[in-house]
Protein backbone atom coordinates (compact mmCIF):
# COMPACT_ATOMS: atom_id res chain seq x y z
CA UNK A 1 -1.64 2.99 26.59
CA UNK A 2 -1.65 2.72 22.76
CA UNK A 3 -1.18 5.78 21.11
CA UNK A 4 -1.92 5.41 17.59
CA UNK A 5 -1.83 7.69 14.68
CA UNK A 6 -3.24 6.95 11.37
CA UNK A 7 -2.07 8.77 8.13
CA UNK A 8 -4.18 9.04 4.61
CA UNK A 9 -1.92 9.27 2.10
CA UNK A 10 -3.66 7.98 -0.74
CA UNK A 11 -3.34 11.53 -3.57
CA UNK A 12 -4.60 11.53 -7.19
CA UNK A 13 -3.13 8.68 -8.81
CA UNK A 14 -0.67 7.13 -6.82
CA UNK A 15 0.32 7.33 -3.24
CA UNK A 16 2.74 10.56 -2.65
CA UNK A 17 6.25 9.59 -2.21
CA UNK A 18 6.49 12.93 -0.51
CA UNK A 19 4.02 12.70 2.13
CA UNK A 20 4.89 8.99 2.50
CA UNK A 21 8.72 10.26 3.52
CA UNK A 22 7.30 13.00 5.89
CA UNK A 23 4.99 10.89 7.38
CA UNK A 24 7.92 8.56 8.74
CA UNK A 25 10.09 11.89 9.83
CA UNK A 26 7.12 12.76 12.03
CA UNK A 27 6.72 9.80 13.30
CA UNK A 28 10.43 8.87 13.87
CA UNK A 29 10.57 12.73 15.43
CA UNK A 30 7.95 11.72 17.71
CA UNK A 31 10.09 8.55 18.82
CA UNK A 32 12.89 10.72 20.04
CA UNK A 33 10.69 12.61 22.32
CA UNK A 34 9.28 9.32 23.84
CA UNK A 35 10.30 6.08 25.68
CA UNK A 36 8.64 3.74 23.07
CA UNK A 37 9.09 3.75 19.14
CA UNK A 38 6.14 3.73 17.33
CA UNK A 39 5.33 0.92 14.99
CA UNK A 40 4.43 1.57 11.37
CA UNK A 41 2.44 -0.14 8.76
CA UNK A 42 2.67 1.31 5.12
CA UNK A 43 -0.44 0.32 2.94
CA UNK A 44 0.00 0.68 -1.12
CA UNK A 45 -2.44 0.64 -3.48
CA UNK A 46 -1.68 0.60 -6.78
CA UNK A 47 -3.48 2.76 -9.40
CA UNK A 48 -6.17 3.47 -7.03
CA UNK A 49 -7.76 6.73 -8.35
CA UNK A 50 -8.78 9.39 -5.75
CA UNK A 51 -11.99 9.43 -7.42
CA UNK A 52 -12.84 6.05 -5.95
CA UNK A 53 -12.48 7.31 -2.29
CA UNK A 54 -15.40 8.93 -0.57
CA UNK A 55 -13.34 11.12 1.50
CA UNK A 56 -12.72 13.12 -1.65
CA UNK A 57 -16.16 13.37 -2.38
CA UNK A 58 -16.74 12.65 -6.10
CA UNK A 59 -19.89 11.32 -7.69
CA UNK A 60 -18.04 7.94 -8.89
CA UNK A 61 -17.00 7.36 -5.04
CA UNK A 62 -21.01 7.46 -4.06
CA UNK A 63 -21.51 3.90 -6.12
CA UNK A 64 -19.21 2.74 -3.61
CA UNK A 65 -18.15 4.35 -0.50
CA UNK A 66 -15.02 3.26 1.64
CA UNK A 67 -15.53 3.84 4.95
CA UNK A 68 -12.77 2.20 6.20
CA UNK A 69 -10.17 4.36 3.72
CA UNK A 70 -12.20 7.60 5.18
CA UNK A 71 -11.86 6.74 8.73
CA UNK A 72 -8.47 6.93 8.57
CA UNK A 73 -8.10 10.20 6.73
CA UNK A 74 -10.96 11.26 9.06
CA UNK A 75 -8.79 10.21 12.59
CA UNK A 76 -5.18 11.18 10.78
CA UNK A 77 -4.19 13.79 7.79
CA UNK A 78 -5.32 13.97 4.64
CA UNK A 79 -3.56 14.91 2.17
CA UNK A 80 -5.21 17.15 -0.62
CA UNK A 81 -2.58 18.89 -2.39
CA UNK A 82 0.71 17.14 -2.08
CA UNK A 83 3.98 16.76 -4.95
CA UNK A 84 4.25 13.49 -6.38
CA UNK A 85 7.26 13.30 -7.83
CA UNK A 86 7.17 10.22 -10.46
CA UNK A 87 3.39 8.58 -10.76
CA UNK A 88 4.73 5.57 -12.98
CA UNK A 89 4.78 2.29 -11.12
CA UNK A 90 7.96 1.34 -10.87
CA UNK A 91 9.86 5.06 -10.53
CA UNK A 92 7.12 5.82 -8.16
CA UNK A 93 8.40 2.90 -5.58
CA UNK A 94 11.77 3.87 -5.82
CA UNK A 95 11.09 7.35 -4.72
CA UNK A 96 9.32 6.13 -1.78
CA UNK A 97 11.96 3.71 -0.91
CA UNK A 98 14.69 6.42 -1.18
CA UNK A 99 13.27 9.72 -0.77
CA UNK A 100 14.98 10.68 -4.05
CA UNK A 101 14.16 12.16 -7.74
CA UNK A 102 14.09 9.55 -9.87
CA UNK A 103 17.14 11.12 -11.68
CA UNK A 104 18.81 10.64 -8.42
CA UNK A 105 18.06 7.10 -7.97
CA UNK A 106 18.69 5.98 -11.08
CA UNK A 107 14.66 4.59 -12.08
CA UNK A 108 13.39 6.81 -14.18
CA UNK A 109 11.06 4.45 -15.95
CA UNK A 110 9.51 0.55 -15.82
CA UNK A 111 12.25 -0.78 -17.59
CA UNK A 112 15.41 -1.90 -15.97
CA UNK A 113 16.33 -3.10 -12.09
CA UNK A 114 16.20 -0.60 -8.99
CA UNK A 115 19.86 -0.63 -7.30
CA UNK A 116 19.19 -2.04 -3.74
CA UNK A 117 23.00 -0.74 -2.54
CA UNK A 118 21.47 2.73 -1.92
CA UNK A 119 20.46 3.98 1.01
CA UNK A 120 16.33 3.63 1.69
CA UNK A 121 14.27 4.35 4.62
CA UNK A 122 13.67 0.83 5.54
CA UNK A 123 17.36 0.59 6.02
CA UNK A 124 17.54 3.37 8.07
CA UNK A 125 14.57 2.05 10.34
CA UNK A 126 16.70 -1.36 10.91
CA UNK A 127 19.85 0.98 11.84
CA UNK A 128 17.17 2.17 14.70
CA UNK A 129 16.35 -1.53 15.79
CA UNK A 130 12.71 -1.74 13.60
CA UNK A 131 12.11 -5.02 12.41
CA UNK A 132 10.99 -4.40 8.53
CA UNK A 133 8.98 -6.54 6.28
CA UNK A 134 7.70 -6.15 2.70
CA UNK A 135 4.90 -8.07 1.47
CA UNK A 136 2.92 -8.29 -1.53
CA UNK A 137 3.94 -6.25 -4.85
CA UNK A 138 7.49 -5.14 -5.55
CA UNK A 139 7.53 -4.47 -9.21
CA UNK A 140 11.73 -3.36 -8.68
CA UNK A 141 13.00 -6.74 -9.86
CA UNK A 142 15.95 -6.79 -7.50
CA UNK A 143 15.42 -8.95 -4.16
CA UNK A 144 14.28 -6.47 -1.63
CA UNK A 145 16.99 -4.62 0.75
CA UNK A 146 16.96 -3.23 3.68
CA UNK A 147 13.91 -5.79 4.96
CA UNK A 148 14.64 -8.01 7.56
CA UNK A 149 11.58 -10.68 5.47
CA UNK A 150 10.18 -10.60 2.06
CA UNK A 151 7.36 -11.86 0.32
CA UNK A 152 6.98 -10.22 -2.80
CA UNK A 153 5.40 -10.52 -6.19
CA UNK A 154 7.67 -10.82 -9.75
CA UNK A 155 6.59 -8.87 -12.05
CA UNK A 156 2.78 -7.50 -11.64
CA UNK A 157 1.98 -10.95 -10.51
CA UNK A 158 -1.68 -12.20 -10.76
CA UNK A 159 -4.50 -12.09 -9.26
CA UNK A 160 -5.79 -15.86 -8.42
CA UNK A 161 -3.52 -18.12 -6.85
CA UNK A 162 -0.69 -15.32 -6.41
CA UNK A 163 3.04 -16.50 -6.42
CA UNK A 164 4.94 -14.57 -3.40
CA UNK A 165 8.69 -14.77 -3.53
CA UNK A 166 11.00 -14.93 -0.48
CA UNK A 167 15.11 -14.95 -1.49
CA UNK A 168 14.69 -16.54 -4.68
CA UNK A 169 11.94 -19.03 -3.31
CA UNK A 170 8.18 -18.92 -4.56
CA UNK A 171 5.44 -20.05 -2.86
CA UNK A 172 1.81 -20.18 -4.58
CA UNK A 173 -1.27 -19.41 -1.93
CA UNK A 174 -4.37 -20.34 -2.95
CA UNK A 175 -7.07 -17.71 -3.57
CA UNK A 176 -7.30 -13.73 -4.20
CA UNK A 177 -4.30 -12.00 -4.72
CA UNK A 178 -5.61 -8.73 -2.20
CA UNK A 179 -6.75 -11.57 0.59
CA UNK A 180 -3.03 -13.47 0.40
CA UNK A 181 -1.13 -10.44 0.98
CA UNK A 182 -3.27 -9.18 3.62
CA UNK A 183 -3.30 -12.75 5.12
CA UNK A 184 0.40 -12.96 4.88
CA UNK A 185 0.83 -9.32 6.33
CA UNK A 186 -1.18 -10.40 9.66
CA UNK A 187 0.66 -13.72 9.72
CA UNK A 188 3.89 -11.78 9.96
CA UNK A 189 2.56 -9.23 12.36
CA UNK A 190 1.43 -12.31 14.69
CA UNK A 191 4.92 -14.05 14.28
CA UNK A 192 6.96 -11.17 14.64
CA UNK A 193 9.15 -10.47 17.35
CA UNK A 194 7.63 -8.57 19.97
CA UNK A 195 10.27 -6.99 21.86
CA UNK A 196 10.93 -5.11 18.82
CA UNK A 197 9.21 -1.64 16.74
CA UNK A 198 8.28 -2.47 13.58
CA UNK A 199 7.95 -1.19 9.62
CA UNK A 200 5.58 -3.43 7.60
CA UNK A 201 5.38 -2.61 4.08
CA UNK A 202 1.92 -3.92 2.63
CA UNK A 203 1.56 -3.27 -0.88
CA UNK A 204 -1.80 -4.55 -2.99
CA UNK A 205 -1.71 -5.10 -6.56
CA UNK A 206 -5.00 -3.90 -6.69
CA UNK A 207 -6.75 -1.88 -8.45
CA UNK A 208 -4.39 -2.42 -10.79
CA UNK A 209 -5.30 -3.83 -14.32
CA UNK A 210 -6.63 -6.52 -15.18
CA UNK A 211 -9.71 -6.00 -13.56
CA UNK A 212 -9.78 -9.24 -11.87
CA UNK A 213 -12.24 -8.91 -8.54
CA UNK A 214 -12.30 -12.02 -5.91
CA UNK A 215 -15.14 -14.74 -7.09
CA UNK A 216 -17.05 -13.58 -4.27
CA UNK A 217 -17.42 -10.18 -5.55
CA UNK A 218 -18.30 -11.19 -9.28
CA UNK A 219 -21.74 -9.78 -9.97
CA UNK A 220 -21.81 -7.72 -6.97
CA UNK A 221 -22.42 -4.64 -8.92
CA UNK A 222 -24.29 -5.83 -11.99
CA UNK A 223 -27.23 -3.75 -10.68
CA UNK A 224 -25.36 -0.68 -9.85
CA UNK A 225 -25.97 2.28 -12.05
CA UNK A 226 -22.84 4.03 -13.03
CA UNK A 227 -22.69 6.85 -15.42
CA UNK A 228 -21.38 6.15 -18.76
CA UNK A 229 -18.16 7.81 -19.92
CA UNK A 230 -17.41 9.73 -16.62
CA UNK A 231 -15.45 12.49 -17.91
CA UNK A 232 -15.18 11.23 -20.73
CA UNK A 233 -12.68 8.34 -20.45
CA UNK A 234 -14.30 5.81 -17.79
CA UNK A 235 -16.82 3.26 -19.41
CA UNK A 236 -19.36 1.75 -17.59
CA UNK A 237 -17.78 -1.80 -17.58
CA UNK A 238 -14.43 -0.38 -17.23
CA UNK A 239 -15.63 1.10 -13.46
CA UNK A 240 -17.64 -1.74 -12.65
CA UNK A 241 -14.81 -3.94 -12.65
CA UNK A 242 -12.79 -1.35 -10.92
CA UNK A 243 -15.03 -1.31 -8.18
CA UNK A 244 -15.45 -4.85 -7.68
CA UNK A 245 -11.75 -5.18 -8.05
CA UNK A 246 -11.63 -2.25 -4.79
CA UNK A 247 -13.74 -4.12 -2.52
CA UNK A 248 -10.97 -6.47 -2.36
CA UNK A 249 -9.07 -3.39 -0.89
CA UNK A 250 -11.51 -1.57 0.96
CA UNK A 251 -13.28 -4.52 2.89
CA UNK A 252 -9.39 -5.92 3.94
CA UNK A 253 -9.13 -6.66 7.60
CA UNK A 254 -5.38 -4.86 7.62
CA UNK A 255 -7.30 -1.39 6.79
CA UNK A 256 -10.74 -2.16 8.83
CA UNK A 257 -9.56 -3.60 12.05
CA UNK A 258 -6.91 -1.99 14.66
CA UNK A 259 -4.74 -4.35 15.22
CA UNK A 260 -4.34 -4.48 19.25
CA UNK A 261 -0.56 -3.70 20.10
CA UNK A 262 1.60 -2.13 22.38
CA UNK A 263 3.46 1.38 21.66
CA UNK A 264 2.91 3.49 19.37
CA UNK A 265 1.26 2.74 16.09
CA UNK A 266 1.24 4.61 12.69
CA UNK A 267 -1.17 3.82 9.41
């Protein structure tokens, strides 16, 4: 019987390094009660605004709903009132990674490269026989560690034609940057061993600037109506192109479809 749990941990700006942490203590806590480990895929988007989710409720989230982000904070937690303990990009991974203050783990701000020789969770989950995997954006500049296979991003990367990095190595895929990494995600899921929990880090560049939506997307909104100057710093271009950048995100098959597998299984 799958048993699957799904956690929405998507908070203001950025994802909450905080609930991301306690969200893998309750699952690991579950583990020790139980025969089978559960598996765990961690989604990141990057500068996705909690305005742009319906399952908060605001007017800008009506031009556009995301039922598939919903249905998961609908089925799991959501999480309205959480710390988040560094929301700048790169500071903000490294707390996730370590569970630490970012005076603690030495990134404090976008400049310089996270030290990998600390301890992080992902580490930890290999120490308890997880196979790990990040794919997609990085943003640390040091080659991943504690990840048993990479494919990362340098930089922000770009959107078409992404490069994706594994030990030193690029590879350039073809098409949207939001469709490679959630094509290379699944490939990795389907090639994976399976006598074995997992931990797959999936991390989106999206809805990140530029606003660069897939080609399929471009004019999908030209007749939506969106308020001018929402609050008084969103202009009517600006969230056109950050919606069309989100359907990227919201219509991708890693967040829409359950993936059918055995154990336990964590969003």
């Amino acid at each position: 019987m799958v048993r699957t749990m799904w956690f929405n941990m998507i908070i203001h700006k950025r994802i909450s390094s905080a609930a991301v942490i306690m969200a893998c203590m309750l699952s690991l806590g579950g583990a020790s009660a139980q025969a089978e480990s559960p598996n765990i895929i961690f989604i990141f988007s990057d500068d996705h605004t909690w305005q742009t989710i319906s399952a908060y409720g605001h007017p800008l989230s009506k031009v556009m709903p995301t039922p598939n982000i919903d249905r998961i904070g609908a089925e799991g937690i959501r999480f309205d009132r959480c710390l988040v303990t560094n929301s700048i990009c790169k500071p903000s991974r490294a707390v996730v990674l370590t569970g630490k203050y970012s005076h603690l783990n030495g990134q404090l701000t976008n400049g310089g490269t996270f030290n990998g020789d600390q301890m992080t969770f992902p580490k930890l989950l290999q120490k308890a026989d997880y196979q790990t995997a990040i794919i997609g954006k990085w943003h640390l500049r040091s080659t991943p560690t504690g990840f048993d296979h990479h494919e990362v991003m340098k930089g922000q990367g770009r959107y078409y034609d992404p490069i994706l990095y594994t030990d030193g190595k690029p590879t350039t895929y073809e098409g949207h940057n939001t469709d490679v990494v959630m094509d290379r995600s699944l490939n990795w899921l389907k090639s994976r061993n399976g006598d074995q929990p997992f931990m797959l880090m999936c991390q989106f560049k999206a809805t990140h600037g530029p606003f660069q939506p897939a080609l399929r997307h471009l004019g999908e909104l030209d007749d939506v109506s969106i308020m001018e100057n929402l609050e008084g710093r969103i202009t009517h271009m600006a969230c056109r192109l950050t919606m069309a950048s989100l359907l990227n995100v919201t219509n991708s098959s890693i967040i829409n479809t359950r993936m059918s597998m055995s154990g336990n299984f964590m969003i």
